[in-house]
N, C-alpha and C. Protein backbone atom coordinates (compact mmCIF):
# COMPACT_ATOMS: atom_id res chain seq x y z
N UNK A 1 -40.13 8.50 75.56
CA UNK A 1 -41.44 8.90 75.11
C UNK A 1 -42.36 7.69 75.08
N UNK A 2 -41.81 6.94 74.57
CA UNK A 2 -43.16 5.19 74.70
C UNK A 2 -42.64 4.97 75.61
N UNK A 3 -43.82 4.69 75.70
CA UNK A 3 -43.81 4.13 77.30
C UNK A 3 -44.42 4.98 78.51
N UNK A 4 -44.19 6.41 78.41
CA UNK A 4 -44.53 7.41 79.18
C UNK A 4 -45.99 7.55 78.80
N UNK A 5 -46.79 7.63 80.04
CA UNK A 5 -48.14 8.43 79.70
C UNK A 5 -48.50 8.60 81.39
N UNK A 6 -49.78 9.03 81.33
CA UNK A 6 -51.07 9.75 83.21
C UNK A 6 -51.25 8.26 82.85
N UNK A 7 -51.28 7.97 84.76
CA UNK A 7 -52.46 7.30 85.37
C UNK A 7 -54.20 7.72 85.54
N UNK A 8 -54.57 6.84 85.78
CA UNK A 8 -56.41 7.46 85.90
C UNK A 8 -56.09 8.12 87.22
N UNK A 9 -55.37 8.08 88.09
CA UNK A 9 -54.89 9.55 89.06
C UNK A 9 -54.50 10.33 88.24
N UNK A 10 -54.20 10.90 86.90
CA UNK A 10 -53.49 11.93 86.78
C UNK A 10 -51.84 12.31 86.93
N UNK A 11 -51.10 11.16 87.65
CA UNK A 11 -49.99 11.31 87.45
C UNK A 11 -49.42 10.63 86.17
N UNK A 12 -47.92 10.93 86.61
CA UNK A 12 -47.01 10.45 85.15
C UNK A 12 -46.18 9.13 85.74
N UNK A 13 -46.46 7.93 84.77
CA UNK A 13 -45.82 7.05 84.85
C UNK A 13 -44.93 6.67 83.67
N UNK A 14 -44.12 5.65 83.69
CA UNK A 14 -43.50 5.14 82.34
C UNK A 14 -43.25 3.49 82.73
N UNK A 15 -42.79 2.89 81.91
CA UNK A 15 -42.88 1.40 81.64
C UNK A 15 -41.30 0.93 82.23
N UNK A 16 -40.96 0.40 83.70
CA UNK A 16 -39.80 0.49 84.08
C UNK A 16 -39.28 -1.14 82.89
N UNK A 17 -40.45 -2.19 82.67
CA UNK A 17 -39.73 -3.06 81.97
C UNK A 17 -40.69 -3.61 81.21
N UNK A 18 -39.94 -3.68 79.79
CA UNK A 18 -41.15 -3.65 78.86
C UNK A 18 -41.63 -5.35 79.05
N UNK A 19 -41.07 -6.38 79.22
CA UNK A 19 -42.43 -7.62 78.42
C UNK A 19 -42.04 -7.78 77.59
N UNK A 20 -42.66 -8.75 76.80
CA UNK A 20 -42.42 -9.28 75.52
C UNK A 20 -43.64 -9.30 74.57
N UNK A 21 -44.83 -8.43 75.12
CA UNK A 21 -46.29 -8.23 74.18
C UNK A 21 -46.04 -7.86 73.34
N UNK A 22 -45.08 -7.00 72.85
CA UNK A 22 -44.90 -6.43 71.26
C UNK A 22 -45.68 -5.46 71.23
N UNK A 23 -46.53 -4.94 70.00
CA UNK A 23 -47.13 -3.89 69.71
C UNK A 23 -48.46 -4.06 68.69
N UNK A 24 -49.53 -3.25 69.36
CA UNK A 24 -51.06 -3.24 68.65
C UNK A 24 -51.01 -2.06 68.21
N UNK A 25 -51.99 -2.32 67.08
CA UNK A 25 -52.23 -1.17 66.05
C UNK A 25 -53.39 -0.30 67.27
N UNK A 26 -54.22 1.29 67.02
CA UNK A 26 -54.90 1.56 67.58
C UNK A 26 -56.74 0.52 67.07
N UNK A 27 -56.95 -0.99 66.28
CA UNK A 27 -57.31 -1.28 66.53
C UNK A 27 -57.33 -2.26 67.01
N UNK A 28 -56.16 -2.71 67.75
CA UNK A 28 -55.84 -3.79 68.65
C UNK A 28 -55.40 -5.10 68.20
N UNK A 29 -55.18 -4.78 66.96
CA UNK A 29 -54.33 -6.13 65.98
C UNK A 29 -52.86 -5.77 66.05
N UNK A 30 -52.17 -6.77 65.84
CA UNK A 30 -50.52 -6.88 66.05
C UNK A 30 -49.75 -6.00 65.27
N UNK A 31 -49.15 -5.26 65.18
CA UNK A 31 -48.78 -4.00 64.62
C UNK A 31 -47.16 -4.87 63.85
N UNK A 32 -47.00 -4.09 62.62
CA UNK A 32 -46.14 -4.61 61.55
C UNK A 32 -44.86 -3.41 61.74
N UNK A 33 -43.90 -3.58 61.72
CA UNK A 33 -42.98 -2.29 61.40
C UNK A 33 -42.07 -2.18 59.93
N UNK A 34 -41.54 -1.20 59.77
CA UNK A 34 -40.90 -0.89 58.85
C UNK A 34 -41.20 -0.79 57.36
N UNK A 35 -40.32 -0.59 56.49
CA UNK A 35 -40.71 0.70 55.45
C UNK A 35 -42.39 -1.07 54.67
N UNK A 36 -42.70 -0.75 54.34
CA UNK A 36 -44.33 -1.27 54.34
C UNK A 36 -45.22 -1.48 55.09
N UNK A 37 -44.64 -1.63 55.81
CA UNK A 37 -45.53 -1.84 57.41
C UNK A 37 -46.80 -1.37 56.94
N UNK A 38 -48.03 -2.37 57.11
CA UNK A 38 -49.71 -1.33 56.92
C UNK A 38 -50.08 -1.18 58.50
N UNK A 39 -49.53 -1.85 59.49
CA UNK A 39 -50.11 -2.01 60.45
C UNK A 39 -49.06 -1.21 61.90
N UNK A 40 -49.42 0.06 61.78
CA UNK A 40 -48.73 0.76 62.76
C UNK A 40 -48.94 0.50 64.09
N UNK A 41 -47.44 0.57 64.91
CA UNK A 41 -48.12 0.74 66.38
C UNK A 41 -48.37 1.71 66.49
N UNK A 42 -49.41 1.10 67.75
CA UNK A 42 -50.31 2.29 68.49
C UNK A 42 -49.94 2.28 69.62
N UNK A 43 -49.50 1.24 70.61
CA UNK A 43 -49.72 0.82 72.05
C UNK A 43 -49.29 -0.69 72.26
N UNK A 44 -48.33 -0.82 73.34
CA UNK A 44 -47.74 -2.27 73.85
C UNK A 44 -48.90 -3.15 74.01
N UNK A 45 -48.66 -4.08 73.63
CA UNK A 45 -49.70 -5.01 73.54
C UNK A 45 -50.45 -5.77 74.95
N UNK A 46 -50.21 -4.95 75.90
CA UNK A 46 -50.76 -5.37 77.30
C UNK A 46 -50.62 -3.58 77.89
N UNK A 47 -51.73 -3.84 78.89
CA UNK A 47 -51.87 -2.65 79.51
C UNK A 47 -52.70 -1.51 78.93
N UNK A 48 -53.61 -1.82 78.80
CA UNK A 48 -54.73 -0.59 78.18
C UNK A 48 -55.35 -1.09 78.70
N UNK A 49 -56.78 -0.22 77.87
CA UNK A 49 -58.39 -0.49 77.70
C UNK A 49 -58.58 -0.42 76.84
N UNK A 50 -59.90 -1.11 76.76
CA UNK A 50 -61.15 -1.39 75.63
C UNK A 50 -62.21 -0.68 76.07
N UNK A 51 -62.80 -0.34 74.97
CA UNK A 51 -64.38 0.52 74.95
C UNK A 51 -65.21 -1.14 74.99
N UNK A 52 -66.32 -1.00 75.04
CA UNK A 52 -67.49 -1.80 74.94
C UNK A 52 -67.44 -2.07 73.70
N UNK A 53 -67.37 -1.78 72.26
CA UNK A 53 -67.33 -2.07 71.06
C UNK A 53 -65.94 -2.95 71.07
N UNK A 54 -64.47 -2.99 71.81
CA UNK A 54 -63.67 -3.46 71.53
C UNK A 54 -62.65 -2.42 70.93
N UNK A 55 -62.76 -1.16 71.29
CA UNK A 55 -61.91 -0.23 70.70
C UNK A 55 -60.65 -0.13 71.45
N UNK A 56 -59.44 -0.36 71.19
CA UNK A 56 -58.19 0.50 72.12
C UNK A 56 -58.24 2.25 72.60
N UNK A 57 -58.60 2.20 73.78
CA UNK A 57 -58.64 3.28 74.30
C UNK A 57 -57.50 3.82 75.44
N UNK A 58 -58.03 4.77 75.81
CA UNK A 58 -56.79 5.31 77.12
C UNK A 58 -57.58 6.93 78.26
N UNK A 59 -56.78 6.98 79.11
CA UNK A 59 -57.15 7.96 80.09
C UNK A 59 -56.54 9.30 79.59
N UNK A 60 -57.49 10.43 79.39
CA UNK A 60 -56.77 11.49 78.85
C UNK A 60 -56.16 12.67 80.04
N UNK A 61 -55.25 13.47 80.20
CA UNK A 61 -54.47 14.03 81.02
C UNK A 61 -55.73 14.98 81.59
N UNK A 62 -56.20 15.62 80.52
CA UNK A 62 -57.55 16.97 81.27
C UNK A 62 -58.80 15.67 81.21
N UNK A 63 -58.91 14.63 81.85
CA UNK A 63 -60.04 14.20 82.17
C UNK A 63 -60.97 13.60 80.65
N UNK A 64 -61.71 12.26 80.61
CA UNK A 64 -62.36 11.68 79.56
C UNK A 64 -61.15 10.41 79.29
N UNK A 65 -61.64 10.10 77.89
CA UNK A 65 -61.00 8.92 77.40
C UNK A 65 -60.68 9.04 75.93
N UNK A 66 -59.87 8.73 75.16
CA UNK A 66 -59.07 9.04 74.09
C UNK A 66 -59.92 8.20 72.95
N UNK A 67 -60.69 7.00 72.94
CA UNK A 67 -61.47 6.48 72.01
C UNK A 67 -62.80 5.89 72.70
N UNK A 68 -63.29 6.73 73.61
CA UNK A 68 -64.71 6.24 74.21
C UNK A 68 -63.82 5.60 75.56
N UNK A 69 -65.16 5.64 76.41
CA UNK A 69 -64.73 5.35 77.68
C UNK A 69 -63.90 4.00 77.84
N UNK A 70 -63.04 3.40 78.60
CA UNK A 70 -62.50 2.04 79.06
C UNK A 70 -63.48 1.83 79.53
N UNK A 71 -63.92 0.29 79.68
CA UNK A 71 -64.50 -0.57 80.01
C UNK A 71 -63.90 -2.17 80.53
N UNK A 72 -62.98 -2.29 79.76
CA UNK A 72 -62.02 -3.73 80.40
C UNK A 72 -60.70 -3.53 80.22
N UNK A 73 -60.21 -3.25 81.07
CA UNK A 73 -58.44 -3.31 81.19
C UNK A 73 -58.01 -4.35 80.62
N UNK A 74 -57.08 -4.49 79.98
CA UNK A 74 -56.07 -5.44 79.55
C UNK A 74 -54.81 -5.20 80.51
N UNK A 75 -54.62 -6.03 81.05
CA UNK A 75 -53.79 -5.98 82.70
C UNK A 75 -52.61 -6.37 81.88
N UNK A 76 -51.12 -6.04 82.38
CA UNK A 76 -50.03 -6.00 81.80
C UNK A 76 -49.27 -6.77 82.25
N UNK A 77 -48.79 -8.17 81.58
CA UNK A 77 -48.55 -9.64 82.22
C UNK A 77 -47.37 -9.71 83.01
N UNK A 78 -45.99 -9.05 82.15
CA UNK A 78 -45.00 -8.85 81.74
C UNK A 78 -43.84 -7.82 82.48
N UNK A 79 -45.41 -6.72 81.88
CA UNK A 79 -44.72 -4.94 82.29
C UNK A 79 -44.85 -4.51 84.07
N UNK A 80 -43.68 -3.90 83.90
CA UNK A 80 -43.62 -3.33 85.18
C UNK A 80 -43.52 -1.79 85.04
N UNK A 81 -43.77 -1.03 85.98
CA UNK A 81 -44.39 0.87 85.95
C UNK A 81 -43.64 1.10 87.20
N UNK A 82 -42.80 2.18 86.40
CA UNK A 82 -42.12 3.39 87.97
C UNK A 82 -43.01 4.68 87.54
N UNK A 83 -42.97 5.17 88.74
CA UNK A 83 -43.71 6.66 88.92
C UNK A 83 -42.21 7.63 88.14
N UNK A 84 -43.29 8.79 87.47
CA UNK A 84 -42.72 9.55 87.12
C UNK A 84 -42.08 9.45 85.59
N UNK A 85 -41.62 10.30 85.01
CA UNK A 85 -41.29 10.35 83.25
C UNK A 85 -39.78 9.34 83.07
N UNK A 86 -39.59 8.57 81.80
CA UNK A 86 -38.47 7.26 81.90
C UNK A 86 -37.26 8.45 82.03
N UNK A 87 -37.23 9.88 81.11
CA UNK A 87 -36.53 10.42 81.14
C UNK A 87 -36.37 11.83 81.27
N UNK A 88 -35.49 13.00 81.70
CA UNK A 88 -35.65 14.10 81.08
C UNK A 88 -36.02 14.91 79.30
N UNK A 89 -37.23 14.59 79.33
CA UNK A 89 -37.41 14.88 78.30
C UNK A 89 -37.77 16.37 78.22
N UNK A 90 -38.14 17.34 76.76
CA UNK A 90 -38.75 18.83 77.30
C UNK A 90 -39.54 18.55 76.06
N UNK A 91 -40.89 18.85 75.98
CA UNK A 91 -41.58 18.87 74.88
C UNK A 91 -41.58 20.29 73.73
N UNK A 92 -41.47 19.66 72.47
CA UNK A 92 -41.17 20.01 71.33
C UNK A 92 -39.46 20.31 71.70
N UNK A 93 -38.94 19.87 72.34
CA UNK A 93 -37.34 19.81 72.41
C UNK A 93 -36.61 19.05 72.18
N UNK A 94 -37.39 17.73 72.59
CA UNK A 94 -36.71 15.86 72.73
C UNK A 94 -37.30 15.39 70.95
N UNK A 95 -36.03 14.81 70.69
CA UNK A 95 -36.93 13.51 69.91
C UNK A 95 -36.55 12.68 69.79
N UNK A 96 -37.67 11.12 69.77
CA UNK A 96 -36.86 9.98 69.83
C UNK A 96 -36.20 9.71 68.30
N UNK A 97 -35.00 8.91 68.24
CA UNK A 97 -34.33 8.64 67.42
C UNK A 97 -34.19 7.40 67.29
N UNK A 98 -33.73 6.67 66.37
CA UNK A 98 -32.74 5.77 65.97
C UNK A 98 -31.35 6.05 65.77
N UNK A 99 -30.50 5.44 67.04
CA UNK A 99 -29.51 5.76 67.76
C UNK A 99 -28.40 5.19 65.95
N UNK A 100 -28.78 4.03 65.78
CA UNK A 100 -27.90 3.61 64.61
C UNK A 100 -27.42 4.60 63.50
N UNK A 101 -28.41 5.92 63.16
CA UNK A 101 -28.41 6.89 62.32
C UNK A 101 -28.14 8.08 62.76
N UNK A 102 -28.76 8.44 63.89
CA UNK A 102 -28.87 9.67 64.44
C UNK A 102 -28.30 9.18 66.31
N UNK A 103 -27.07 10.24 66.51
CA UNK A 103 -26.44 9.78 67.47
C UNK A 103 -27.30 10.07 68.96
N UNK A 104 -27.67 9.23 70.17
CA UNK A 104 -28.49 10.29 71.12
C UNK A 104 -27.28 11.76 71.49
N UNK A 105 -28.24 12.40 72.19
CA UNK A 105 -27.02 13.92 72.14
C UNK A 105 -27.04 14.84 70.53
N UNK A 106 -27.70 14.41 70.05
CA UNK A 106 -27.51 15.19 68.50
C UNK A 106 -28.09 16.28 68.86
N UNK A 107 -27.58 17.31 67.70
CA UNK A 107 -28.68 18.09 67.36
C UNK A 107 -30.08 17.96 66.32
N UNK A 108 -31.09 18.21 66.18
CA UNK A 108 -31.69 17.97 65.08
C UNK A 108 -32.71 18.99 64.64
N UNK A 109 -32.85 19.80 63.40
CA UNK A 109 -33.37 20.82 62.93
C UNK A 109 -34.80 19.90 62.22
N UNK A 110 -35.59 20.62 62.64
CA UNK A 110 -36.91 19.97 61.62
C UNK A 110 -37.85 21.16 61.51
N UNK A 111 -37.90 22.19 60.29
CA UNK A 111 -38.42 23.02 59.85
C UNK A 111 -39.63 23.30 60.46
N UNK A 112 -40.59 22.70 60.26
CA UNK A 112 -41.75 22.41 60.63
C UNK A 112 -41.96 22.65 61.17
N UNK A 113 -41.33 22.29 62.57
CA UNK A 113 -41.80 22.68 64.15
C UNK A 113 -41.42 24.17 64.78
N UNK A 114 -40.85 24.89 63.48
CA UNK A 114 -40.55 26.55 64.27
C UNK A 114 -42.06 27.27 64.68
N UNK A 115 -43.10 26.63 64.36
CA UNK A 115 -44.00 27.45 65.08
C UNK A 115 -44.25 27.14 66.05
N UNK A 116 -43.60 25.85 66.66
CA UNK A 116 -44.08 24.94 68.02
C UNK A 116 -42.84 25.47 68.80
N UNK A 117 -41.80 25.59 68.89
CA UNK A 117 -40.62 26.01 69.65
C UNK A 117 -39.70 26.91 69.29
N UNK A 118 -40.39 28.18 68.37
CA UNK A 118 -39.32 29.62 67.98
C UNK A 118 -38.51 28.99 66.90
N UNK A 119 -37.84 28.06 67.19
CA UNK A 119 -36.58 27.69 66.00
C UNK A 119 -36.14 26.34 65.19
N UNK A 120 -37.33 25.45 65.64
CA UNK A 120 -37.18 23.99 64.98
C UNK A 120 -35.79 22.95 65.44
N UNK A 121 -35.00 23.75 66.47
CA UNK A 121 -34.33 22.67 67.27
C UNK A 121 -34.91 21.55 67.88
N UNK A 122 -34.05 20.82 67.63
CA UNK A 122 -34.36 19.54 69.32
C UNK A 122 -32.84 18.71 69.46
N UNK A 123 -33.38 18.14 70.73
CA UNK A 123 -32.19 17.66 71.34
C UNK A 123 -32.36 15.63 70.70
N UNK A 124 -31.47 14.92 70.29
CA UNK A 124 -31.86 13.41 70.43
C UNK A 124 -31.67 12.97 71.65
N UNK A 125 -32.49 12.97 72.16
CA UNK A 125 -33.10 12.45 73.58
C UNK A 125 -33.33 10.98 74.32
N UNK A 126 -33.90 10.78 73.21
CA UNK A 126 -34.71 9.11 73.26
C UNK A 126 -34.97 8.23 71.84
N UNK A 127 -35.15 7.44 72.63
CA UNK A 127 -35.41 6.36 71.37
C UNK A 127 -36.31 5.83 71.84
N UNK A 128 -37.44 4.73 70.90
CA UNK A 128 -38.07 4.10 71.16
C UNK A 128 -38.71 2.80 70.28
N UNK A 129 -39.19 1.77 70.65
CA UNK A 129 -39.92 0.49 69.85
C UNK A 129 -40.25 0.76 68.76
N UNK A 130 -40.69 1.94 68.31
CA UNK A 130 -41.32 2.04 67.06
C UNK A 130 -40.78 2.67 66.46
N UNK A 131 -39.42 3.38 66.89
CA UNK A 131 -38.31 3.90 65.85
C UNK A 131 -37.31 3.36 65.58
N UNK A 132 -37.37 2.84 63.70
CA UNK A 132 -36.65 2.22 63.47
C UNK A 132 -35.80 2.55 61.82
N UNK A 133 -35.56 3.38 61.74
CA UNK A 133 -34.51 3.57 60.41
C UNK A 133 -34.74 5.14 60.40
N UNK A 134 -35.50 5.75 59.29
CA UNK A 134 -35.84 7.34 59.16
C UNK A 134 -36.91 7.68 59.47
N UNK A 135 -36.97 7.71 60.84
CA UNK A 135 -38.41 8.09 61.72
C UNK A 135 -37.63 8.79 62.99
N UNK A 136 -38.74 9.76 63.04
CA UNK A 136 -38.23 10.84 64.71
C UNK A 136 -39.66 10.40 65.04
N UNK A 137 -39.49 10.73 66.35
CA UNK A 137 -40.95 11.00 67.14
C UNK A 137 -40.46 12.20 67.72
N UNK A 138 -41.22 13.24 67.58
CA UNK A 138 -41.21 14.96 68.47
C UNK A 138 -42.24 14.58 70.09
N UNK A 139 -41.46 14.79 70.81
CA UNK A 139 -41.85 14.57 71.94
C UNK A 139 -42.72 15.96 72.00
N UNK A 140 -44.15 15.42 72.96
CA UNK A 140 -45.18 16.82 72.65
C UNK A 140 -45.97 16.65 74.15
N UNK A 141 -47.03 17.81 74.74
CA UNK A 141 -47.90 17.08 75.33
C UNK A 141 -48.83 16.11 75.34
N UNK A 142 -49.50 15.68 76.64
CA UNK A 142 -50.28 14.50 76.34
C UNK A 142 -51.48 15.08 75.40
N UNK A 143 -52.57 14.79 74.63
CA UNK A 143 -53.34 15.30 73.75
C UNK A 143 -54.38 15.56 75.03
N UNK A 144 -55.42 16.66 75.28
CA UNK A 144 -56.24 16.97 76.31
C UNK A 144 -57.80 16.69 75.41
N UNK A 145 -57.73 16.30 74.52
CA UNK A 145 -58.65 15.89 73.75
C UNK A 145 -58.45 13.95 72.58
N UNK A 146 -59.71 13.65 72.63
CA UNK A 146 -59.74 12.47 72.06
C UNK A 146 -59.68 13.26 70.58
N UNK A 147 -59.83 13.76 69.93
CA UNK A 147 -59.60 14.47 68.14
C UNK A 147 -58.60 15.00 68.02
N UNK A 148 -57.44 15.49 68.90
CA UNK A 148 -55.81 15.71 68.78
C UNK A 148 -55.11 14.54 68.82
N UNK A 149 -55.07 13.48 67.35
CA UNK A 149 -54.13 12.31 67.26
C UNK A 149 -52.63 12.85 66.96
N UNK A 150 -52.53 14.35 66.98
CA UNK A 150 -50.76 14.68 67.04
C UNK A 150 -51.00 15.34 65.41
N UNK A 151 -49.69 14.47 64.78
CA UNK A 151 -50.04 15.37 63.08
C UNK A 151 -48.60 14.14 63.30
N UNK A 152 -48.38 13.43 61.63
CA UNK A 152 -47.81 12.55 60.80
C UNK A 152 -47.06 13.73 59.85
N UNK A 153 -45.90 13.44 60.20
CA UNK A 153 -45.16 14.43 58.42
C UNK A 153 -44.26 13.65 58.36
N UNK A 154 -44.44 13.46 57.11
CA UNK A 154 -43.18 11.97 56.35
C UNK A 154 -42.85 13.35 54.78
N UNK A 155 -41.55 12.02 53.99
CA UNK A 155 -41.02 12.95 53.24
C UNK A 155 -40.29 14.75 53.44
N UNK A 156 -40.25 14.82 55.02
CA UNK A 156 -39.79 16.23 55.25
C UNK A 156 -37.87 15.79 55.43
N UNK A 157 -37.13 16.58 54.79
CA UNK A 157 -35.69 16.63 55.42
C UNK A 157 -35.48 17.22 56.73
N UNK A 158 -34.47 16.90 57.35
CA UNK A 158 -34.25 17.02 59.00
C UNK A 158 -32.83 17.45 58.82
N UNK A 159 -31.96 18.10 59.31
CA UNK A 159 -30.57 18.58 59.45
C UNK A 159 -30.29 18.00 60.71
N UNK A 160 -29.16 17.23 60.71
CA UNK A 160 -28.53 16.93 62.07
C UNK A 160 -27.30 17.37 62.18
N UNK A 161 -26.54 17.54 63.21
CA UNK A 161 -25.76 17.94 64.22
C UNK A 161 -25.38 16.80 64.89
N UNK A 162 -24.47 15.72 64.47
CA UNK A 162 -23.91 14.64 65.28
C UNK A 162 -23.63 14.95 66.78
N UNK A 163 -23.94 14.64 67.84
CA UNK A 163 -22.98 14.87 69.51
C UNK A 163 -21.65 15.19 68.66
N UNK A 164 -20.54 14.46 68.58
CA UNK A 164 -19.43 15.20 68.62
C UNK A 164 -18.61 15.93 67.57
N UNK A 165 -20.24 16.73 66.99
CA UNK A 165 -19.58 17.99 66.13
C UNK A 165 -20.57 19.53 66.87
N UNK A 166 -21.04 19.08 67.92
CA UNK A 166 -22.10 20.19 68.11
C UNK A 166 -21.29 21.42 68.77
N UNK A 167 -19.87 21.09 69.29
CA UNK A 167 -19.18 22.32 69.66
C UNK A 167 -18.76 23.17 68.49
N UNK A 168 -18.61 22.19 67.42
CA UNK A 168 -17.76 22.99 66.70
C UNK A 168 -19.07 24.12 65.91
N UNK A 169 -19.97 23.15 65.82
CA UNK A 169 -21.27 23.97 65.49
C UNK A 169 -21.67 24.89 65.76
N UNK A 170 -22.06 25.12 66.84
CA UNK A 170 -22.30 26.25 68.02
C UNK A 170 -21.36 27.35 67.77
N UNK A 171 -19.49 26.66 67.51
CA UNK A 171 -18.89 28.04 67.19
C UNK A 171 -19.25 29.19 65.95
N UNK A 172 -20.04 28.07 65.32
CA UNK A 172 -19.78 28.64 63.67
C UNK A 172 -21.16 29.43 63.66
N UNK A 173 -22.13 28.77 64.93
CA UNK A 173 -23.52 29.04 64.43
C UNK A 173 -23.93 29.53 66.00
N UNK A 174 -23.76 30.23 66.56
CA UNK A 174 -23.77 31.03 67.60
C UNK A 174 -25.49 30.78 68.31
N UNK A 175 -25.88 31.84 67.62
CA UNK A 175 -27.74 32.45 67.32
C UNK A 175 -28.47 30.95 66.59
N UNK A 176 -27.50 30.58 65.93
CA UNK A 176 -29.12 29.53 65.12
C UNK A 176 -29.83 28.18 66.27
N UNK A 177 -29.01 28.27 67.08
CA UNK A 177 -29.29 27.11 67.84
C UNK A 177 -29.02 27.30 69.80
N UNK A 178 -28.96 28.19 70.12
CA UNK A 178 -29.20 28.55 71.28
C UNK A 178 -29.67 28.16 72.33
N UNK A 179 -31.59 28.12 72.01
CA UNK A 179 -32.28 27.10 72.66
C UNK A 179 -32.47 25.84 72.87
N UNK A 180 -31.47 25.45 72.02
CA UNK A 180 -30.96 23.59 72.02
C UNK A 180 -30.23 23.47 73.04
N UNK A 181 -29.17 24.18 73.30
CA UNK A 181 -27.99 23.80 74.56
C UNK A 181 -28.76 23.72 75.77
N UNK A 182 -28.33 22.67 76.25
CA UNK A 182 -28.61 21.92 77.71
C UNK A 182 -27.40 22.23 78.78
């Protein structure tokens, strides 16, 4: 999921090697992680745009720009780009994890999202830079608007399904999880 986003063609690229830029907040200061962190990432610290004010911006999938138009690229010193998504992902299906807690291959239940995919499954899919202890990222579409920043839910419980208990799971739980199997 980081790493993945459209080119200003409209296709899908992802980040074949990250660099060593680290991570900017969405106002372009060095982003802090973990449990205090004030300064979230937003975006690898090379490879965007700036608005004319100096804003971190980006190219949106249905056409426009996510915080006012780009105006100066920040060229990516480091990073290198393959065509196409880093992984099989399926949106509202994938989420990235922290592999240390949550195994990739899991199952994972998150209430919340039964209005986004019938049943609040997902698969642990991916991981990424900015997940690091009790954080998922729900893999979603690209936003087709600059005022869809996604939605933040902290404090929610999550049910997991380790990889190598999900057979036995499945026996016990037939119907509850269906649309998870790959």
């Amino acid at each position: 999921m980081e790493g993945d986003g459209i080119g200003t063609d409209n296709k899908r690229y992802h980040i074949d090697n990250l660099g060593r830029s680290g991570w900017i907040t969405q106002s372009g200061k060095g982003a802090n992680f973990g449990v205090g962190g004030v300064f979230a990432p937003f975006w690898r610290g090379e490879g965007y745009w700036k608005t004319s004010k100096g804003r971190v911006t980006f190219p949106l999938e249905t056409g426009g720009w996510y915080n006012g138009t780009g105006k100066r690229y920040i060229a990516p010193g480091n990073i290198s780009f393959g065509s196409g998504p880093s992984r099989d992902l399926k949106y509202y299906r994938s989420v990235a994890v922290d592999p240390g807690l949550i195994p990739l291959g899991s199952l994972v239940y998150v209430s919340v999202y039964k209005s986004k995919n019938k049943d609040g499954w997902f698969r642990a899919d991916d991981t990424g830079g900015a997940i690091d202890g009790r954080h998922i990222d729900v893999y979603r579409p690209p936003p087709s608007k600059s005022s869809d920043s996604g939605s933040y839910r902290s404090g929610r419980r999550i049910f997991v399904v380790p990889k190598n208990r999900i057979s036995a799971y499945l026996k016990a739980h037939p119907a509850s999880v269906s649309s998870a199997r790959r």
